[in-house]
Protein backbone atom coordinates (compact mmCIF):
# COMPACT_ATOMS: atom_id res chain seq x y z
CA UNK A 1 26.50 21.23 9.96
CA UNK A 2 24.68 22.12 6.25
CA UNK A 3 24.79 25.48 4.97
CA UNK A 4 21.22 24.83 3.35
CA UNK A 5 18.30 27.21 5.09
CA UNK A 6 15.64 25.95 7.18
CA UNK A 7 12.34 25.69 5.32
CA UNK A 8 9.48 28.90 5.65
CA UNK A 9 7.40 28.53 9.07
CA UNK A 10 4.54 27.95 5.77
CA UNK A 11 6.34 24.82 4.71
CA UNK A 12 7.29 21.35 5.74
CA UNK A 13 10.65 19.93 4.92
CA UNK A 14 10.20 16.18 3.42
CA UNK A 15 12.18 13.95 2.66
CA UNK A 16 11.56 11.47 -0.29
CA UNK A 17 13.77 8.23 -0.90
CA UNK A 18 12.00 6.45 -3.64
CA UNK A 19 9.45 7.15 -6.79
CA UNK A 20 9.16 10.91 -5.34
CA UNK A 21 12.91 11.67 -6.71
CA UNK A 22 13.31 13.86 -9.62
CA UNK A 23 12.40 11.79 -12.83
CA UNK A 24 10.80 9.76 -10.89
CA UNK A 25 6.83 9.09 -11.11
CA UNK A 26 5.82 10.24 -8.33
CA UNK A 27 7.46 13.49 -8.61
CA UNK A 28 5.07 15.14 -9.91
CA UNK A 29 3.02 14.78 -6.34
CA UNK A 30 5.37 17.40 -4.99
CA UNK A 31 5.65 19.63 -7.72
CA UNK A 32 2.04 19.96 -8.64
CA UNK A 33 1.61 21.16 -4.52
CA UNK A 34 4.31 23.77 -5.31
CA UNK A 35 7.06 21.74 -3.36
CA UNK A 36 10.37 23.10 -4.48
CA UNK A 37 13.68 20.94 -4.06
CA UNK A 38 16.26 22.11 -1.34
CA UNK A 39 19.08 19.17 -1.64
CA UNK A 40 20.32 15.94 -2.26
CA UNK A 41 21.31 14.82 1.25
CA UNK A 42 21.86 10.88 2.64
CA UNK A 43 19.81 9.30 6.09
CA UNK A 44 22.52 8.56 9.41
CA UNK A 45 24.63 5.46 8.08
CA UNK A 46 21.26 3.56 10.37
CA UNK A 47 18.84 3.00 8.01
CA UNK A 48 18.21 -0.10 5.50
CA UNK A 49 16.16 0.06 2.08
CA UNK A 50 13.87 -2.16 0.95
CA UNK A 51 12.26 -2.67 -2.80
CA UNK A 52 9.00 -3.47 -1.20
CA UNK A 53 6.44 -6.50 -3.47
CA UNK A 54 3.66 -6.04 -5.59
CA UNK A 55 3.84 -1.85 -5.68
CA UNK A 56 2.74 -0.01 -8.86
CA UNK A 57 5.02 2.43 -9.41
CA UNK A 58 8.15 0.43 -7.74
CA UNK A 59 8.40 1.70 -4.36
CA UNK A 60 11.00 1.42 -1.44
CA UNK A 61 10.89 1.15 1.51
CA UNK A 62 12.89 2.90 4.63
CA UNK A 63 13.22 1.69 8.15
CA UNK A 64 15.80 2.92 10.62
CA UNK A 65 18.07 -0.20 11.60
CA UNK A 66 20.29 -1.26 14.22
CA UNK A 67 22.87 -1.94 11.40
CA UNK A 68 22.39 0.20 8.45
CA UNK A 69 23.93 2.37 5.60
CA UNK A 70 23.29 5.92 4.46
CA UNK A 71 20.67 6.29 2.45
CA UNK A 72 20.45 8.70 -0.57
CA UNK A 73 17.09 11.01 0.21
CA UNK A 74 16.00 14.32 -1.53
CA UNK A 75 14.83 17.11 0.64
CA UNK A 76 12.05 18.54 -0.50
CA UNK A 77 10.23 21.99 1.33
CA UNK A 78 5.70 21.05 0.94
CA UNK A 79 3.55 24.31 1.53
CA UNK A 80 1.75 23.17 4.76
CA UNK A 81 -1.72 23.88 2.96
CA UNK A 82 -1.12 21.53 0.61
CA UNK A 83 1.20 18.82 3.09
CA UNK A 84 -1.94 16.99 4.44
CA UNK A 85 -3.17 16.55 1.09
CA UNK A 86 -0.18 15.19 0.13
CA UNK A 87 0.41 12.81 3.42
CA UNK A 88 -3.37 11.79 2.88
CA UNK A 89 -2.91 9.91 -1.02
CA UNK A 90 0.08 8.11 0.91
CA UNK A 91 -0.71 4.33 0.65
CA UNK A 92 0.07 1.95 3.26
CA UNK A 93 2.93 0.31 4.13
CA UNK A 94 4.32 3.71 3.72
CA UNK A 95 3.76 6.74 5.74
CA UNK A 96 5.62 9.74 7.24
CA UNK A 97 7.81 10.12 10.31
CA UNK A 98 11.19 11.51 11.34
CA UNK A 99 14.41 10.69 10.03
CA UNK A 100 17.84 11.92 11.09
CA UNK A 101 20.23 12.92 8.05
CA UNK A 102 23.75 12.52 8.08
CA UNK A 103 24.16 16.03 9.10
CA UNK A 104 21.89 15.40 12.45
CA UNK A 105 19.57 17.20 11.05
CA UNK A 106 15.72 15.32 11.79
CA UNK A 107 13.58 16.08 8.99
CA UNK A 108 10.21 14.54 7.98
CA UNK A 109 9.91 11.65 5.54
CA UNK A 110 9.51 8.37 4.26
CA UNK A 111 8.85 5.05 6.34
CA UNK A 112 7.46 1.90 6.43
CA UNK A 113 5.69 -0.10 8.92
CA UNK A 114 7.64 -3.02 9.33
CA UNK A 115 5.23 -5.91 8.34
CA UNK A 116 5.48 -5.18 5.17
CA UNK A 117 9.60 -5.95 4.61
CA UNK A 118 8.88 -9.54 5.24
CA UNK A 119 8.28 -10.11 1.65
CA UNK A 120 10.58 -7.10 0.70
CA UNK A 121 14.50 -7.40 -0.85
CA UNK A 122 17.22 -6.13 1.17
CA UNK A 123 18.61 -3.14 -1.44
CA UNK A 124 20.46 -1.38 1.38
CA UNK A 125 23.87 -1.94 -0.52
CA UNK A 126 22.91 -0.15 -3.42
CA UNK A 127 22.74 3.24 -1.33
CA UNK A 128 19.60 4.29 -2.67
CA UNK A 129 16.67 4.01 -5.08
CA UNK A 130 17.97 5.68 -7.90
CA UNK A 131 21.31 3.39 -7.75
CA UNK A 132 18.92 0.24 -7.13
CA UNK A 133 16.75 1.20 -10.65
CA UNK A 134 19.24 1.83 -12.69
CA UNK A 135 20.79 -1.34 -11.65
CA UNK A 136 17.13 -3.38 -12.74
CA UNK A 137 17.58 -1.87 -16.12
């Protein structure tokens, strides 16, 4: 089991697999809400990742799998006050549910509905978004 606290009853613990990430764009969704970072972590070895079409920024998407990998996440702790704003600029595919960490932990985070990995690419094998990036450059 982690050694890492549980969030404040005031906050939500999220976590964020994609343009979210520090030094990503997105980041600065979490930080301007007065999110602070908690840990780099990985999903149960059952999800897959997906670089999901036609998304400005690049986004992935996460959906819990049958057959799977672990997935590099961030865990990040969202003042409740400021959580639904932050759920609410969410576009679809993507929206929030549970996922289980490696740990067993079950946190809050990332999905997406599964319609929309028909025209995604299969980037499970790089382990995460951050790998996956670095890999178009």
């Amino acid at each position: 089991m982690t050694s890492v606290s549980p969030p404040a009853d005031d906050h939500v613990r999220l976590a964020v697999v994609g343009a979210h990430l520090r030094g990503m764009p997105l980041n600065r969704e979490l930080t301007e809400r007065d999110a602070h970072f908690v840990e780099a972590t990985t999903t149960s070895a059952d999800y897959r990742l997906y670089a999901l079409a036609n998304t400005t920024p690049p986004k992935p998407g996460l959906a819990k799998a049958g057959a799977g990998a672990a997935i590099e996440v961030e865990l990040w702790d969202v003042p409740l006050t400021l959580f639904g704003s932050f759920v609410a600029a969410i576009p679809p595919p993507l929206g929030i549910g549970s996922l289980t960490l490696a740990d067993g932990r079950v946190v809050k985070g990332f999905i997406c509905e599964g319609w929309a990995l028909a025209d995604a690419t299969d980037i499970t094998a790089f382990g995460g978004w951050r790998a996956y990036r670095a890999s178009q450059s």
